[in-house]
C-alpha atoms as a PDB file:
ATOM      1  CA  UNK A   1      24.714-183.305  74.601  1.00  0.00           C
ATOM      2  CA  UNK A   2      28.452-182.406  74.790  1.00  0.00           C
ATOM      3  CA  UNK A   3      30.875-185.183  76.338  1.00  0.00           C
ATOM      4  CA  UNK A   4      31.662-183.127  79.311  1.00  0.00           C
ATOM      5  CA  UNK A   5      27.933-182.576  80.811  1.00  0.00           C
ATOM      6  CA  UNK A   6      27.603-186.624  79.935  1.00  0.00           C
ATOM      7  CA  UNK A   7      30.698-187.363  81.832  1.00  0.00           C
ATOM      8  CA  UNK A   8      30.006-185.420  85.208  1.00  0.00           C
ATOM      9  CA  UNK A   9      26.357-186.611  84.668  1.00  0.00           C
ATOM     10  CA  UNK A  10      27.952-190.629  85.112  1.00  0.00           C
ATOM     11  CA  UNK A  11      30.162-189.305  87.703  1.00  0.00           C
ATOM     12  CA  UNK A  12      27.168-188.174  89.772  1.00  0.00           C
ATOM     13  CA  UNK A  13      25.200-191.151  88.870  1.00  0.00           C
ATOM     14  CA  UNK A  14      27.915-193.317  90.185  1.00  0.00           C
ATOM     15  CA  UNK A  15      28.725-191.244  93.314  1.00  0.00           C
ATOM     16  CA  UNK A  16      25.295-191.836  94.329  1.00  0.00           C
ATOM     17  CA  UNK A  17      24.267-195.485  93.723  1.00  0.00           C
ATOM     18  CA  UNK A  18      24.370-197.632  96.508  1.00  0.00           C
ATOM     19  CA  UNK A  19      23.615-201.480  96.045  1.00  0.00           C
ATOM     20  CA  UNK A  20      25.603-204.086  93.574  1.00  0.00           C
ATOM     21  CA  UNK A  21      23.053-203.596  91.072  1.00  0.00           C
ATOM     22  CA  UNK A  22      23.275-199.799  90.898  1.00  0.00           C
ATOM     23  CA  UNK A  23      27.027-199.662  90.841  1.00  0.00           C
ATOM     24  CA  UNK A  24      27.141-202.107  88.248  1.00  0.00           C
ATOM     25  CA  UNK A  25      24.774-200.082  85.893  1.00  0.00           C
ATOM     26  CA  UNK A  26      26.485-196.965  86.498  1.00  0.00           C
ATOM     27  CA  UNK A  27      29.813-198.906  85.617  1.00  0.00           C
ATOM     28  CA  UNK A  28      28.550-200.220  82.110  1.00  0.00           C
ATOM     29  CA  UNK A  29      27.060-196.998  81.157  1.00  0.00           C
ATOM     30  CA  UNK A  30      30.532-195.572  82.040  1.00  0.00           C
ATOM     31  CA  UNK A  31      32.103-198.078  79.436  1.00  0.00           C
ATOM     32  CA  UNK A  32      29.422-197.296  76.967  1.00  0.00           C
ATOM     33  CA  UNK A  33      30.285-193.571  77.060  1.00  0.00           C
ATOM     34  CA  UNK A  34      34.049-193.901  76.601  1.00  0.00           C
ATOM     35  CA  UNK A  35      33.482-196.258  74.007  1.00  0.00           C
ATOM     36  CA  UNK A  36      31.420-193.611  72.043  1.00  0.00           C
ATOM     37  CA  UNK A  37      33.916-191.259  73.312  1.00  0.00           C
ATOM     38  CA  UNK A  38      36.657-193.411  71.829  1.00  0.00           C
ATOM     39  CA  UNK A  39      34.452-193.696  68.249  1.00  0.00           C
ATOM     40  CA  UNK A  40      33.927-190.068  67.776  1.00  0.00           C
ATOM     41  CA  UNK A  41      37.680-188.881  68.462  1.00  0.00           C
ATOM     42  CA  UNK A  42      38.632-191.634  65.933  1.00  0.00           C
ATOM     43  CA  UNK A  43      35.968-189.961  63.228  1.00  0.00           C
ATOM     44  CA  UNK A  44      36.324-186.471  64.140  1.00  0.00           C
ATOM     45  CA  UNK A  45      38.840-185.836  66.674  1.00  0.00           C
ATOM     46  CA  UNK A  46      42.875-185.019  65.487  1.00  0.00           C
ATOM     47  CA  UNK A  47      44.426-187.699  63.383  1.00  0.00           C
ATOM     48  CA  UNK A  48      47.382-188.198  65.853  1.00  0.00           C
ATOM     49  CA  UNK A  49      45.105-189.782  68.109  1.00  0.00           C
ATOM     50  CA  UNK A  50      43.230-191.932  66.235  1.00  0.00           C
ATOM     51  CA  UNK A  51      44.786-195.468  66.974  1.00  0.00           C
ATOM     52  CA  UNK A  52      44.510-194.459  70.793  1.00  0.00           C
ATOM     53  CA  UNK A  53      40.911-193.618  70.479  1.00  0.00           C
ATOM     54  CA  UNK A  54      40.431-196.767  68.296  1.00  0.00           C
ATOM     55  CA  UNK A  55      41.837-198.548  71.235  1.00  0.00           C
ATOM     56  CA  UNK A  56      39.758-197.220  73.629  1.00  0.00           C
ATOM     57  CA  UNK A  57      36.644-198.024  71.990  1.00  0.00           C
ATOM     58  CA  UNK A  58      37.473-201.644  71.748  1.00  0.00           C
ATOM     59  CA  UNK A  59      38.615-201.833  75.277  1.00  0.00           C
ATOM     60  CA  UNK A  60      35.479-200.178  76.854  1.00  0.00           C
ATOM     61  CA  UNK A  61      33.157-202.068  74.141  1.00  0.00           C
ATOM     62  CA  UNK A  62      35.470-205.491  76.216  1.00  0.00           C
ATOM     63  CA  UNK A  63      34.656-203.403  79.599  1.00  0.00           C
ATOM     64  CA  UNK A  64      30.561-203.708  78.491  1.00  0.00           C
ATOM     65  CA  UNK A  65      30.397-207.157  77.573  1.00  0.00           C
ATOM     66  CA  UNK A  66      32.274-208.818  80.652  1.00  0.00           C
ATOM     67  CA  UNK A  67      29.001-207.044  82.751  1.00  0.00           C
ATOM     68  CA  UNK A  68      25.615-207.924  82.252  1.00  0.00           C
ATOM     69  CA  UNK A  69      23.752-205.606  80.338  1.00  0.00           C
ATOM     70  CA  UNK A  70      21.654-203.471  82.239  1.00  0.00           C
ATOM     71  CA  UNK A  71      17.470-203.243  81.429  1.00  0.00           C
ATOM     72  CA  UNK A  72      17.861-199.215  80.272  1.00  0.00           C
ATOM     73  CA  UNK A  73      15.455-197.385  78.205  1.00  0.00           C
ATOM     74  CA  UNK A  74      17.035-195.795  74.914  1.00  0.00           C
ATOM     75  CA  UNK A  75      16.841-192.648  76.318  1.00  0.00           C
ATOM     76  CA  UNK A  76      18.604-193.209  79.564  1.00  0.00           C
ATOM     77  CA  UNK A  77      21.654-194.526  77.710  1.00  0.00           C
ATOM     78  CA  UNK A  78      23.752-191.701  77.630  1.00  0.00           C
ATOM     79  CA  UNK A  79      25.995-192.700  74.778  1.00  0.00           C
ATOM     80  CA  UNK A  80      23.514-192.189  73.077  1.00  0.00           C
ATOM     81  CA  UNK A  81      23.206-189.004  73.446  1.00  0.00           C
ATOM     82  CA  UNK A  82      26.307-187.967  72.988  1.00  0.00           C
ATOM     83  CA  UNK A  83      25.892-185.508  69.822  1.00  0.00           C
ATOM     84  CA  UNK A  84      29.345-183.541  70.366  1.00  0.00           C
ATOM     85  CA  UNK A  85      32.892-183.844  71.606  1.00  0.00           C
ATOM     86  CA  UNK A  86      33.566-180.560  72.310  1.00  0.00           C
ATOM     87  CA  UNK A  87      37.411-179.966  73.628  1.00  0.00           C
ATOM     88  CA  UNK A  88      39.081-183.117  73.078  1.00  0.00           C
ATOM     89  CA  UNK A  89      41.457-182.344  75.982  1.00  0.00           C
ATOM     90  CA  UNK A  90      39.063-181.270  78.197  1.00  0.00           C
ATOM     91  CA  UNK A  91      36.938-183.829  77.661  1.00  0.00           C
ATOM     92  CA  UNK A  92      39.638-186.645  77.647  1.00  0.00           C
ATOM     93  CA  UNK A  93      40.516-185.401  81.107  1.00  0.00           C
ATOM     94  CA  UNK A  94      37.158-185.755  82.402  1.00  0.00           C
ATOM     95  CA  UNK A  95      37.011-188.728  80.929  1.00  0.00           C
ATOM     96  CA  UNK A  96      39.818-190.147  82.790  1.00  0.00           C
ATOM     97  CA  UNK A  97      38.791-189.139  86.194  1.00  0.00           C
ATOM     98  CA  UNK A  98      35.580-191.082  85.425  1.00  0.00           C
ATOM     99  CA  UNK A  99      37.409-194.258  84.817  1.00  0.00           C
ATOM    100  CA  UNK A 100      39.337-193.583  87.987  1.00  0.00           C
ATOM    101  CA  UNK A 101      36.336-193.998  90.145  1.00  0.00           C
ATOM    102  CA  UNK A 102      34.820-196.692  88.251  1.00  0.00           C
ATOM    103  CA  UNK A 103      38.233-198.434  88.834  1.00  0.00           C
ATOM    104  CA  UNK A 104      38.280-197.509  92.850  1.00  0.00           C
ATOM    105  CA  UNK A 105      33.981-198.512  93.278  1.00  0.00           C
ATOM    106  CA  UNK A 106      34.561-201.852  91.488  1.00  0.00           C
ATOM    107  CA  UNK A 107      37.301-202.869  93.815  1.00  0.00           C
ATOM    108  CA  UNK A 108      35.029-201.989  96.524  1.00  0.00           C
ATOM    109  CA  UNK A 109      32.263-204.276  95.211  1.00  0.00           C
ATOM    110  CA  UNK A 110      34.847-207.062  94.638  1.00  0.00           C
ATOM    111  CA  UNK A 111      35.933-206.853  97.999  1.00  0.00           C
ATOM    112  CA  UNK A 112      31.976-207.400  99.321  1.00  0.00           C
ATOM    113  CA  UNK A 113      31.287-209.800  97.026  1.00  0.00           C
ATOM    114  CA  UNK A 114      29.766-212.930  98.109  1.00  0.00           C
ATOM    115  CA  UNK A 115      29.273-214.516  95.091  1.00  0.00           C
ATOM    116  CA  UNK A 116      31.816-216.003  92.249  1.00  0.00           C
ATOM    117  CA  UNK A 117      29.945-214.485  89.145  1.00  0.00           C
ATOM    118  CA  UNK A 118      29.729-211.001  90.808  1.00  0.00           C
ATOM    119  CA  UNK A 119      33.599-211.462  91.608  1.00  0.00           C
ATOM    120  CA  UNK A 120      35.219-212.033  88.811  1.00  0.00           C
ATOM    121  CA  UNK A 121      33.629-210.179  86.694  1.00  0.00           C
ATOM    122  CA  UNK A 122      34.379-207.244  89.074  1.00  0.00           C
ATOM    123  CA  UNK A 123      38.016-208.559  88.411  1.00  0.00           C
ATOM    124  CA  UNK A 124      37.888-208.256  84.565  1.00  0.00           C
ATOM    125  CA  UNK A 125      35.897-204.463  84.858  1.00  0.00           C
ATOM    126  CA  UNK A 126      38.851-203.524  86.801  1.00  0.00           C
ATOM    127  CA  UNK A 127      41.315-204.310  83.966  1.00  0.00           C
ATOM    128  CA  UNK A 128      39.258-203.077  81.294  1.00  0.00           C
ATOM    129  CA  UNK A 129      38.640-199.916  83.489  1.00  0.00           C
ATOM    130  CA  UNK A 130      42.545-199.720  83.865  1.00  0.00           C
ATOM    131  CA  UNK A 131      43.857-200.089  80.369  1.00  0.00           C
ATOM    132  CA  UNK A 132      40.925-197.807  78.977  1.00  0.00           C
ATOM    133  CA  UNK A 133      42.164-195.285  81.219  1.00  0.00           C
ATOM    134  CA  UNK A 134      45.572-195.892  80.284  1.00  0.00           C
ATOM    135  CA  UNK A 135      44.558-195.106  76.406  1.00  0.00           C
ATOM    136  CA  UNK A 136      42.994-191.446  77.427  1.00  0.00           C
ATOM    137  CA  UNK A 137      46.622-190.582  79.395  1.00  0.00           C
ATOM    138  CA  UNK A 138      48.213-191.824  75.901  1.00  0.00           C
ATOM    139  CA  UNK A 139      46.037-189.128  73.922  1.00  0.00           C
ATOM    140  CA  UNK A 140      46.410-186.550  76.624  1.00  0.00           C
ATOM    141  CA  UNK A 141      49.881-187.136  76.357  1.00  0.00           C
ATOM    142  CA  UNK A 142      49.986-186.454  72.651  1.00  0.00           C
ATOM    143  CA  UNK A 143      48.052-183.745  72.916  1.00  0.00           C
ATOM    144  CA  UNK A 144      50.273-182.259  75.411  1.00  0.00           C
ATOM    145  CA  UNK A 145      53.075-182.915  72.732  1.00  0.00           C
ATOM    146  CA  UNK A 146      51.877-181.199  70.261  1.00  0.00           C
ATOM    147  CA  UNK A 147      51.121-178.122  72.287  1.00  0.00           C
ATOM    148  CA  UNK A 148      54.198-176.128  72.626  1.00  0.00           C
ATOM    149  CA  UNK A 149      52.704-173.966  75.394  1.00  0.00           C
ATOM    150  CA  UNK A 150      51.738-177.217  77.412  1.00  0.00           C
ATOM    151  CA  UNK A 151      55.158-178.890  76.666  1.00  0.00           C
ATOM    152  CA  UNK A 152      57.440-175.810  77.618  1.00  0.00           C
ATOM    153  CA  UNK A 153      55.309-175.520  81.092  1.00  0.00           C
ATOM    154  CA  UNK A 154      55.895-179.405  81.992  1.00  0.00           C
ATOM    155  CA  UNK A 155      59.318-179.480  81.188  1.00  0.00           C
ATOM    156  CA  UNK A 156      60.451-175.768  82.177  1.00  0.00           C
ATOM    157  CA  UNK A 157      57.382-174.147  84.846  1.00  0.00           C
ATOM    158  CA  UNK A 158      59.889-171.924  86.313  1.00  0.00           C
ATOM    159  CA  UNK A 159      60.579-170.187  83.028  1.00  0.00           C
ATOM    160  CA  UNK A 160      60.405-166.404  82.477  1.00  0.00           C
ATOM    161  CA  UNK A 161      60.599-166.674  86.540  1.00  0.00           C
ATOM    162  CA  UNK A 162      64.083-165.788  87.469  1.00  0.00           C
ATOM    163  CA  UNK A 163      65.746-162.449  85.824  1.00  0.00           C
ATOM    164  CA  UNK A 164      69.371-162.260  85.366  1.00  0.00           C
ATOM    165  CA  UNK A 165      71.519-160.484  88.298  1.00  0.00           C
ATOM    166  CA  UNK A 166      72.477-156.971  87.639  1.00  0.00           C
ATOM    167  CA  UNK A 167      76.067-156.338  85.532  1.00  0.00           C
ATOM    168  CA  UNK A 168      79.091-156.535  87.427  1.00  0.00           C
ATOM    169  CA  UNK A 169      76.827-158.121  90.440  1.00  0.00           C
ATOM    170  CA  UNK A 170      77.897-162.168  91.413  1.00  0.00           C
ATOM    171  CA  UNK A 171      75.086-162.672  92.870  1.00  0.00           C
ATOM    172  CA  UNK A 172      72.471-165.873  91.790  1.00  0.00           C
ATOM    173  CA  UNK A 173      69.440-165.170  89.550  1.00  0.00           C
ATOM    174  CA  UNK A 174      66.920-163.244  91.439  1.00  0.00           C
ATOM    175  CA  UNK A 175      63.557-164.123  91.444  1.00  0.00           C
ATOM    176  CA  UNK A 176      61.286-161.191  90.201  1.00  0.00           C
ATOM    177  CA  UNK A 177      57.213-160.898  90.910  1.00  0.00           C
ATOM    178  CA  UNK A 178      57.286-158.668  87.847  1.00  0.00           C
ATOM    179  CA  UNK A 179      57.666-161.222  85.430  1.00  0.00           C
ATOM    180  CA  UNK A 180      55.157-163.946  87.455  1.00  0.00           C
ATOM    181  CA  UNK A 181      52.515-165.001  85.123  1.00  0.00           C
ATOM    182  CA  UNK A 182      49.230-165.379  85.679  1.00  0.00           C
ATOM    183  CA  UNK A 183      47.373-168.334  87.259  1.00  0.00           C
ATOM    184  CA  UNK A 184      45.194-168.407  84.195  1.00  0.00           C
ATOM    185  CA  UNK A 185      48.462-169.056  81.677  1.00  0.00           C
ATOM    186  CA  UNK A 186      49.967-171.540  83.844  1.00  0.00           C
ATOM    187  CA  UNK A 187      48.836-175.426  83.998  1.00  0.00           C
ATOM    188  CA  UNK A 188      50.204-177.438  87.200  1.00  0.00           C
ATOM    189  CA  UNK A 189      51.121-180.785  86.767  1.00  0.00           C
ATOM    190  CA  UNK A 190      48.877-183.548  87.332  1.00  0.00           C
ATOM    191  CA  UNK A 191      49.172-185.772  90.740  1.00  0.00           C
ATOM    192  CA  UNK A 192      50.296-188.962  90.360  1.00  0.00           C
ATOM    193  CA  UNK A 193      47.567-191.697  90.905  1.00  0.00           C
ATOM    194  CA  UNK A 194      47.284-195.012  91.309  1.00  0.00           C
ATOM    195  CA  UNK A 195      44.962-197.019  89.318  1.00  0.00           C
ATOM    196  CA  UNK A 196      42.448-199.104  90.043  1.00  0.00           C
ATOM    197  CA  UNK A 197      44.355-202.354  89.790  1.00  0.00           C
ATOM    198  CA  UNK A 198      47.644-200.846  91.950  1.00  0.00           C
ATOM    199  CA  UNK A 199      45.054-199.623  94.563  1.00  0.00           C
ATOM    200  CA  UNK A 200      44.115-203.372  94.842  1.00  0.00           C
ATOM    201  CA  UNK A 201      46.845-204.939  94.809  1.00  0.00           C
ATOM    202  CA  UNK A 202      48.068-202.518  97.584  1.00  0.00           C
ATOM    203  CA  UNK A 203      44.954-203.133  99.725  1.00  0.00           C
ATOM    204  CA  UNK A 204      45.732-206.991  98.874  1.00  0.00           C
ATOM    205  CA  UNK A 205      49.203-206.506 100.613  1.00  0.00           C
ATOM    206  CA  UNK A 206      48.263-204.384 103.276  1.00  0.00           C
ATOM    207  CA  UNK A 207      45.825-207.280 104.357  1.00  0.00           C
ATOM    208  CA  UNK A 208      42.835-204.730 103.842  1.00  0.00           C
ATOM    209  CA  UNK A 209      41.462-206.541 100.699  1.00  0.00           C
ATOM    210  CA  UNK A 210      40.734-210.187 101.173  1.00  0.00           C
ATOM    211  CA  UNK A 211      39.215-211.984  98.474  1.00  0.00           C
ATOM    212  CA  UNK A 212      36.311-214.464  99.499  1.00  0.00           C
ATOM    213  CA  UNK A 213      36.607-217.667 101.420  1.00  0.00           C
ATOM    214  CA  UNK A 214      35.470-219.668  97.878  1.00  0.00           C
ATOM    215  CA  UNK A 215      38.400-217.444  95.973  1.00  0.00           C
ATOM    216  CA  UNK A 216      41.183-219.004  98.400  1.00  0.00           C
ATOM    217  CA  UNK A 217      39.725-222.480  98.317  1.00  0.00           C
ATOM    218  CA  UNK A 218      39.403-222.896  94.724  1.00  0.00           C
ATOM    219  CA  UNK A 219      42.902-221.098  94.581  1.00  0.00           C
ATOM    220  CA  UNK A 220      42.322-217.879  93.132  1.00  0.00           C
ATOM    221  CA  UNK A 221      41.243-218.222  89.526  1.00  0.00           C
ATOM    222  CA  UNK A 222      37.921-218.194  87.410  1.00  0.00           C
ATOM    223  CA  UNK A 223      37.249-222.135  85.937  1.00  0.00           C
END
């Protein structure tokens, strides 16, 4: 199965679990997929971006092991069945987004957390989460480099816009529908979005994210 269909597969999955349990599996098999993710690009994917997609193979193989692994059959692992990359763009974008949520659903089970195993290792998913996430925009960002039509729209979107005013006229450029290109040729830029571990930290000064009584009493760090 192609990356893509895997990806909005774990998006789903995760979307719809509920309990600690549930949200934790979905999380791990997240990891698992962008670490086979990661592994392919490095093998097959273009050679700009393999140290990136080395990275992110180690740090979603770290996001894995600070969970417990969850009891899956073979064939409900779904890096395993990843058996093509498809667009590397495409599916690096997806890919992102995934880790987005798992970043935003892990602070939420952090925040109910009434345990100190549950809670920290909710801490250290977050991280992992965040810096995997930060290796796909690294790729993306290559990718966008070495794409002339990708790098002319980000730095220059208004181009081929505005036509020149008429000779002998002192008017400003005039903007002509004429020369308007089409949706399909034009890529908006992305939003700017914070990650999982800014989103906490901003709930943490808001006073919206408390950590657990036993967090503040033992003063705020794993033994």
């Amino acid at each position: 199965m192609d990356a893509v269909r895997l990806i909005v597969t774990s998006r789903r999955a995760l979307a719809g679990s509920g309990d600690a349990p549930q949200i934790l599996t979905e999380v791990w098999q997240a990891q698992a997929l962008a670490q086979a993710i990661g592994s392919r690009l490095a093998v097959f994917g273009p050679p700009r971006l393999r140290g990136e997609a080395l990275g992110l193979t180690e740090l979603a193989g770290r996001g894995c092991g600070v969970l417990d692994r969850p009891d899956l059959d073979t064939a409900d692992l779904r890096a395993a069945q990843l058996t093509e990359l498809g667009d590397a763009r495409q599916a690096l974008v997806y890919l992102g987004g995934l880790l987005g949520e798992v970043g935003i659903a892990l602070v939420g089970l952090a925040c109910a957390a009434d345990d100190e195993g549950t809670y920290w290792q909710c801490m250290e998913a977050i991280d992992a989460a965040d810096e995997s996430r930060d290796r796909v925009r690294d790729m993306l960002r290559k990718l966008a480099e070495g794409d002339p039509v990708i790098r002319n729209e980000r730095v220059r979107p208004w181009r081929g816009l505005l036509s020149a005013p008429a000779r002998g006229s002192s008017g400003p450029p005039r903007l002509t529908a004429a020369r308007l290109r089409s949706p399909s040729t034009y890529r908006r830029p992305a939003p700017v979005a914070l990650t999982a571990a800014q989103h906490r930290e901003a709930l943490l000064g808001l006073g919206l994210l408390r950590p657990p009584d036993w967090v503040r009493v033992q003063g705020g760090g794993p033994r």
